[in-house]
N, C-alpha and C. Protein backbone atom coordinates (compact mmCIF):
# COMPACT_ATOMS: atom_id res chain seq x y z
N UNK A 1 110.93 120.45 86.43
CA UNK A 1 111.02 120.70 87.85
C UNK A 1 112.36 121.36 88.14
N UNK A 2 112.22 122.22 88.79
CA UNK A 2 113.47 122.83 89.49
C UNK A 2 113.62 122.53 90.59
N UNK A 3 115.17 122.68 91.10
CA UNK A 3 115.14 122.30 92.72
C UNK A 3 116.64 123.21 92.93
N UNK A 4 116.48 123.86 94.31
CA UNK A 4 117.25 124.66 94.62
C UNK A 4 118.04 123.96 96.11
N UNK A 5 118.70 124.17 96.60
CA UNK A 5 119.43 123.14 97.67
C UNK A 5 120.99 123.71 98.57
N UNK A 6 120.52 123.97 99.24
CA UNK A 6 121.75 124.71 100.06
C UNK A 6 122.02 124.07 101.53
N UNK A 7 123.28 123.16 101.60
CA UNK A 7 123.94 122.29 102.70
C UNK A 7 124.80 123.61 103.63
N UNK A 8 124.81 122.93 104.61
CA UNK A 8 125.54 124.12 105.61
C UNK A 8 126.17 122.67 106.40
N UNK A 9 127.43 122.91 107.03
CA UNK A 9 128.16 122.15 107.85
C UNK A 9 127.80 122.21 109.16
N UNK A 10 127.17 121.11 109.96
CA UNK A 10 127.18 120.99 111.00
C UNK A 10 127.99 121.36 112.19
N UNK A 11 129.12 119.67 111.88
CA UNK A 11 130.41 119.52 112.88
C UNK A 11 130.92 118.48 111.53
N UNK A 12 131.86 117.79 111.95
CA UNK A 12 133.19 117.14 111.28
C UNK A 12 132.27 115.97 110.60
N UNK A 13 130.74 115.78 111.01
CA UNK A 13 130.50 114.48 111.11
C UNK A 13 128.98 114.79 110.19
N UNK A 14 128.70 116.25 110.58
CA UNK A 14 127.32 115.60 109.81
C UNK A 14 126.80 117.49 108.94
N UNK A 15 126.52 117.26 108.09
CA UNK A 15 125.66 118.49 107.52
C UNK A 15 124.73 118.50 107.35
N UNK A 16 123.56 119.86 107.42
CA UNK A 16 122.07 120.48 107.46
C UNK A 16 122.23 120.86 106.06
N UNK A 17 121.03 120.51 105.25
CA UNK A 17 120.23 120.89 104.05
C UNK A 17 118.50 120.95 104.14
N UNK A 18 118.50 122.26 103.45
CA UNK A 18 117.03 122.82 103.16
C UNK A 18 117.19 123.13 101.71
N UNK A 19 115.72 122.94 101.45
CA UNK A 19 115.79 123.70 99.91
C UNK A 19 114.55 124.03 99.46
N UNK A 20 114.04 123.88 98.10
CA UNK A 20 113.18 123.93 97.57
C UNK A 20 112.70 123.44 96.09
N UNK A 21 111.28 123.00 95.81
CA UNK A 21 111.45 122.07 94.38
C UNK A 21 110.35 123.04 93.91
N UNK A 22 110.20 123.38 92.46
CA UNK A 22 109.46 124.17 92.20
C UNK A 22 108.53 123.12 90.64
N UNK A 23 107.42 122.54 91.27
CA UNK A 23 107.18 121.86 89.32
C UNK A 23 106.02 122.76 88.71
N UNK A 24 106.60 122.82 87.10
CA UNK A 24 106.14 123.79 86.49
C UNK A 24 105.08 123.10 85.47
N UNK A 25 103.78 123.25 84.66
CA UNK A 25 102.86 123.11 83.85
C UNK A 25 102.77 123.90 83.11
N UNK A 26 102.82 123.99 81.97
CA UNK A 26 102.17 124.90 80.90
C UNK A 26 100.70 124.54 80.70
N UNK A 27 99.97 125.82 79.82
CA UNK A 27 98.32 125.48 79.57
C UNK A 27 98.84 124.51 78.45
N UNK A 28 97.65 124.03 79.06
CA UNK A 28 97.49 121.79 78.12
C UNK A 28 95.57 122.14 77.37
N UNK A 29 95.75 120.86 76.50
CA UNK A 29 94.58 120.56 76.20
C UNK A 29 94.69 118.68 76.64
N UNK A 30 93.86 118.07 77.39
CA UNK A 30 93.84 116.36 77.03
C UNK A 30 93.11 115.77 76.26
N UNK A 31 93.19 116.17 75.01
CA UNK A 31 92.30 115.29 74.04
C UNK A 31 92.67 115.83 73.17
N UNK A 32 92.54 115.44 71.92
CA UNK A 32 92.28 115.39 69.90
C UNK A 32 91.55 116.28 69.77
N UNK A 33 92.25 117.37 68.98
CA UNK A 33 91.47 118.63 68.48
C UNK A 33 91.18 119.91 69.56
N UNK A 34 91.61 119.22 70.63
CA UNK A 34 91.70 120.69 71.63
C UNK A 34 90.35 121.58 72.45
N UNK A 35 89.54 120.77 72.23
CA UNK A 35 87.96 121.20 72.72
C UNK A 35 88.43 122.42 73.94
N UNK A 36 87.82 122.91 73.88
CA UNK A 36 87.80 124.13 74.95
C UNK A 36 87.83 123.68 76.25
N UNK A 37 86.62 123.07 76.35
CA UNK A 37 86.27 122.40 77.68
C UNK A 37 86.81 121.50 78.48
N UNK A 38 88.12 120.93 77.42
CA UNK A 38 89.37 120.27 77.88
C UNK A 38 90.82 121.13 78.35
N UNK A 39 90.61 122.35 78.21
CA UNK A 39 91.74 122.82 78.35
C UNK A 39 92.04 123.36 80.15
N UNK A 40 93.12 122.73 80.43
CA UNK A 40 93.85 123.14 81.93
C UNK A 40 95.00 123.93 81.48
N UNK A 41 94.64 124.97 82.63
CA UNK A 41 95.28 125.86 82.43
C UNK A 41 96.71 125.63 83.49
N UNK A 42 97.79 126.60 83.36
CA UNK A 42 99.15 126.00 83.25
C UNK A 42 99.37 126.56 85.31
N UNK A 43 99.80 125.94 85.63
CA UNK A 43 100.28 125.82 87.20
C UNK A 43 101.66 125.83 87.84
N UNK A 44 101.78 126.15 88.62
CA UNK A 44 103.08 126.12 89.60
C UNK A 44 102.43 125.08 90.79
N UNK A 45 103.34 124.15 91.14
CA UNK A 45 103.24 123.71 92.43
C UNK A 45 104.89 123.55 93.14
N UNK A 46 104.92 124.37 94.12
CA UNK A 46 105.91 124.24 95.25
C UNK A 46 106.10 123.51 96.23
N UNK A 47 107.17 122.60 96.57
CA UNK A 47 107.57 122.19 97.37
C UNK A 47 109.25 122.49 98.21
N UNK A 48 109.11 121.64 99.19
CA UNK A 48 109.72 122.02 100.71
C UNK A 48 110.66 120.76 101.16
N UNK A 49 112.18 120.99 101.17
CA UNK A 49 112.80 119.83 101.73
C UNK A 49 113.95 120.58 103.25
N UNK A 50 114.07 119.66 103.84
CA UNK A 50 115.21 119.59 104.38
C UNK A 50 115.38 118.70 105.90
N UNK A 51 116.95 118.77 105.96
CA UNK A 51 117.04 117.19 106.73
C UNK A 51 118.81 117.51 107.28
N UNK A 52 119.32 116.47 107.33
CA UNK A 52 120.74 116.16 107.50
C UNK A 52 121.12 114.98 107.30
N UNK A 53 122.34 115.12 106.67
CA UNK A 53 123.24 114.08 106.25
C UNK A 53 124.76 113.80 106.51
N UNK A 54 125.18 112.76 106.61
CA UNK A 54 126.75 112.81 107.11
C UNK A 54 127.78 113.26 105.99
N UNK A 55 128.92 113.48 106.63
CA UNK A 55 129.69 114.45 105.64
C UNK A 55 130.33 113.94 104.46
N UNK A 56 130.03 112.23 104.93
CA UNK A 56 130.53 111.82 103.67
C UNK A 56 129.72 111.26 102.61
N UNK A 57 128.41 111.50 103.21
CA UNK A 57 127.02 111.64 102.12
C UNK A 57 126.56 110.19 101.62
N UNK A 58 127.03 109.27 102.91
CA UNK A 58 126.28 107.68 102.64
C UNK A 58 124.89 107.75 103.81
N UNK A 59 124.79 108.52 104.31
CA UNK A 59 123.47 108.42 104.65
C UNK A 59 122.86 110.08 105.00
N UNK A 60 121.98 109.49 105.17
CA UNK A 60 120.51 111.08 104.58
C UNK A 60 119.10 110.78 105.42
N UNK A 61 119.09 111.77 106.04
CA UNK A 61 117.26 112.01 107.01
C UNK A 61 116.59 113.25 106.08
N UNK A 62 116.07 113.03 105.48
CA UNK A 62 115.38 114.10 104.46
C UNK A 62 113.18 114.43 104.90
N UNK A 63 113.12 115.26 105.46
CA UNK A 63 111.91 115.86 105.46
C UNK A 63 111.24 116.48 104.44
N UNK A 64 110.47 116.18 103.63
CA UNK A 64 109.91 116.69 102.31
C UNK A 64 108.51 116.81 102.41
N UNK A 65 107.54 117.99 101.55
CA UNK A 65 106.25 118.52 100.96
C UNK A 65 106.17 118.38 99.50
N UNK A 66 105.34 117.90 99.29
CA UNK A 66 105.27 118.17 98.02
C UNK A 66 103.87 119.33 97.96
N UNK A 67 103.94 120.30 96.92
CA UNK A 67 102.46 120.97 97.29
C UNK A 67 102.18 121.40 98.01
N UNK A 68 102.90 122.32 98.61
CA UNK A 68 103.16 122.28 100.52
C UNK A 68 102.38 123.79 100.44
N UNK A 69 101.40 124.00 99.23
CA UNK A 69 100.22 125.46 99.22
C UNK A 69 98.92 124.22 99.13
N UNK A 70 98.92 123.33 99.00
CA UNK A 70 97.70 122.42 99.40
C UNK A 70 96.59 123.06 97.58
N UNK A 71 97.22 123.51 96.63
CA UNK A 71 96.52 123.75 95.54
C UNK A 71 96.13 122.89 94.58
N UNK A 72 94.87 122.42 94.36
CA UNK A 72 94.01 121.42 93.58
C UNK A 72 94.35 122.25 92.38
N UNK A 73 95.01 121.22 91.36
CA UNK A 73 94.84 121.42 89.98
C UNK A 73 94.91 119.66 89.06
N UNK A 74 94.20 120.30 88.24
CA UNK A 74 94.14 118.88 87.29
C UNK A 74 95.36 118.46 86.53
N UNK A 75 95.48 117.13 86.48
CA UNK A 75 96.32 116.86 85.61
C UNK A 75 96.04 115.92 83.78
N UNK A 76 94.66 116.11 84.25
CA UNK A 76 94.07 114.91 82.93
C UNK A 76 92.92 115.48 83.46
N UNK A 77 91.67 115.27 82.32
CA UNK A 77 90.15 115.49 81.97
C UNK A 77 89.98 114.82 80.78
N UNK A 78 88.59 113.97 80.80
CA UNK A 78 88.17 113.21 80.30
C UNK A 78 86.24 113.69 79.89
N UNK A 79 86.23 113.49 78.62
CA UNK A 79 84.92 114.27 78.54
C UNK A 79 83.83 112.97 77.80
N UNK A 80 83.13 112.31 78.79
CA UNK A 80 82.49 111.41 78.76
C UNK A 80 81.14 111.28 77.70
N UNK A 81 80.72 110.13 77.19
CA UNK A 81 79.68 110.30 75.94
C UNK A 81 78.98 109.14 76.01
N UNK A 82 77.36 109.40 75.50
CA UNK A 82 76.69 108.06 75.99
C UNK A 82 76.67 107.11 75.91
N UNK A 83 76.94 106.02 75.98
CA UNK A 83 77.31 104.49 75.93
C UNK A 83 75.79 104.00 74.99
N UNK A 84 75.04 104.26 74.78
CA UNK A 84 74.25 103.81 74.38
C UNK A 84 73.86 103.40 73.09
C-alpha cells in the first residue's frame, strides 16, 4: 500500500491534511497447482483521506474511503467438489 499525505497549517493551533492510499495486487492463483479457473487477476484499489489535527499532533478528526471507485474484485476463490 502506498499513501501519499500533505498537511497545510491552519492557525497556531490546528492543521488540514488530505491525501491518498493507493493498495496494490498482483495476478494471484488461490490454490495448489494454479488451475486457471482460480486465477485473479491483479488490481488497484484507491482510497481518500482527509481531516484536521492540532499542531501538536495529540489529536486527529480524520475522514477516510477506502475503494472510494466502488470496484468489486476478489480476494480468495474456492473451487468446490462433491461431497459425496
Amino acid at each position: 500500500m502506498n499513501d501519499i499525505r500533505y498537511k497545510f497549517a491552519l492557525n497556531d493551533a490546528f492543521d488540514l491534511f488530505a491525501g491518498s492510499a493507493f493498495t496494490y495486487n498482483s495476478r494471484m492463483n488461490s490454490s495448489i497447482g494454479s488451475p486457471a479457473v482460480l486465477t485473479i487477476d491483479g488490481f488497484t484499489l484507491p482510497g481518500l483521506q482527509a481531516g484536521v489535527e492540532t499542531s501538536d499532533g495529540k489529536y486527529r478528526f480524520t475522514l477516510w474511503g477506502k475503494n472510494v471507485t466502488n470496484n468489486y474484485r476478489w480476494s480468495s476463490t474456492f473451487l468446490g467438489g462433491s461431497t459425496r
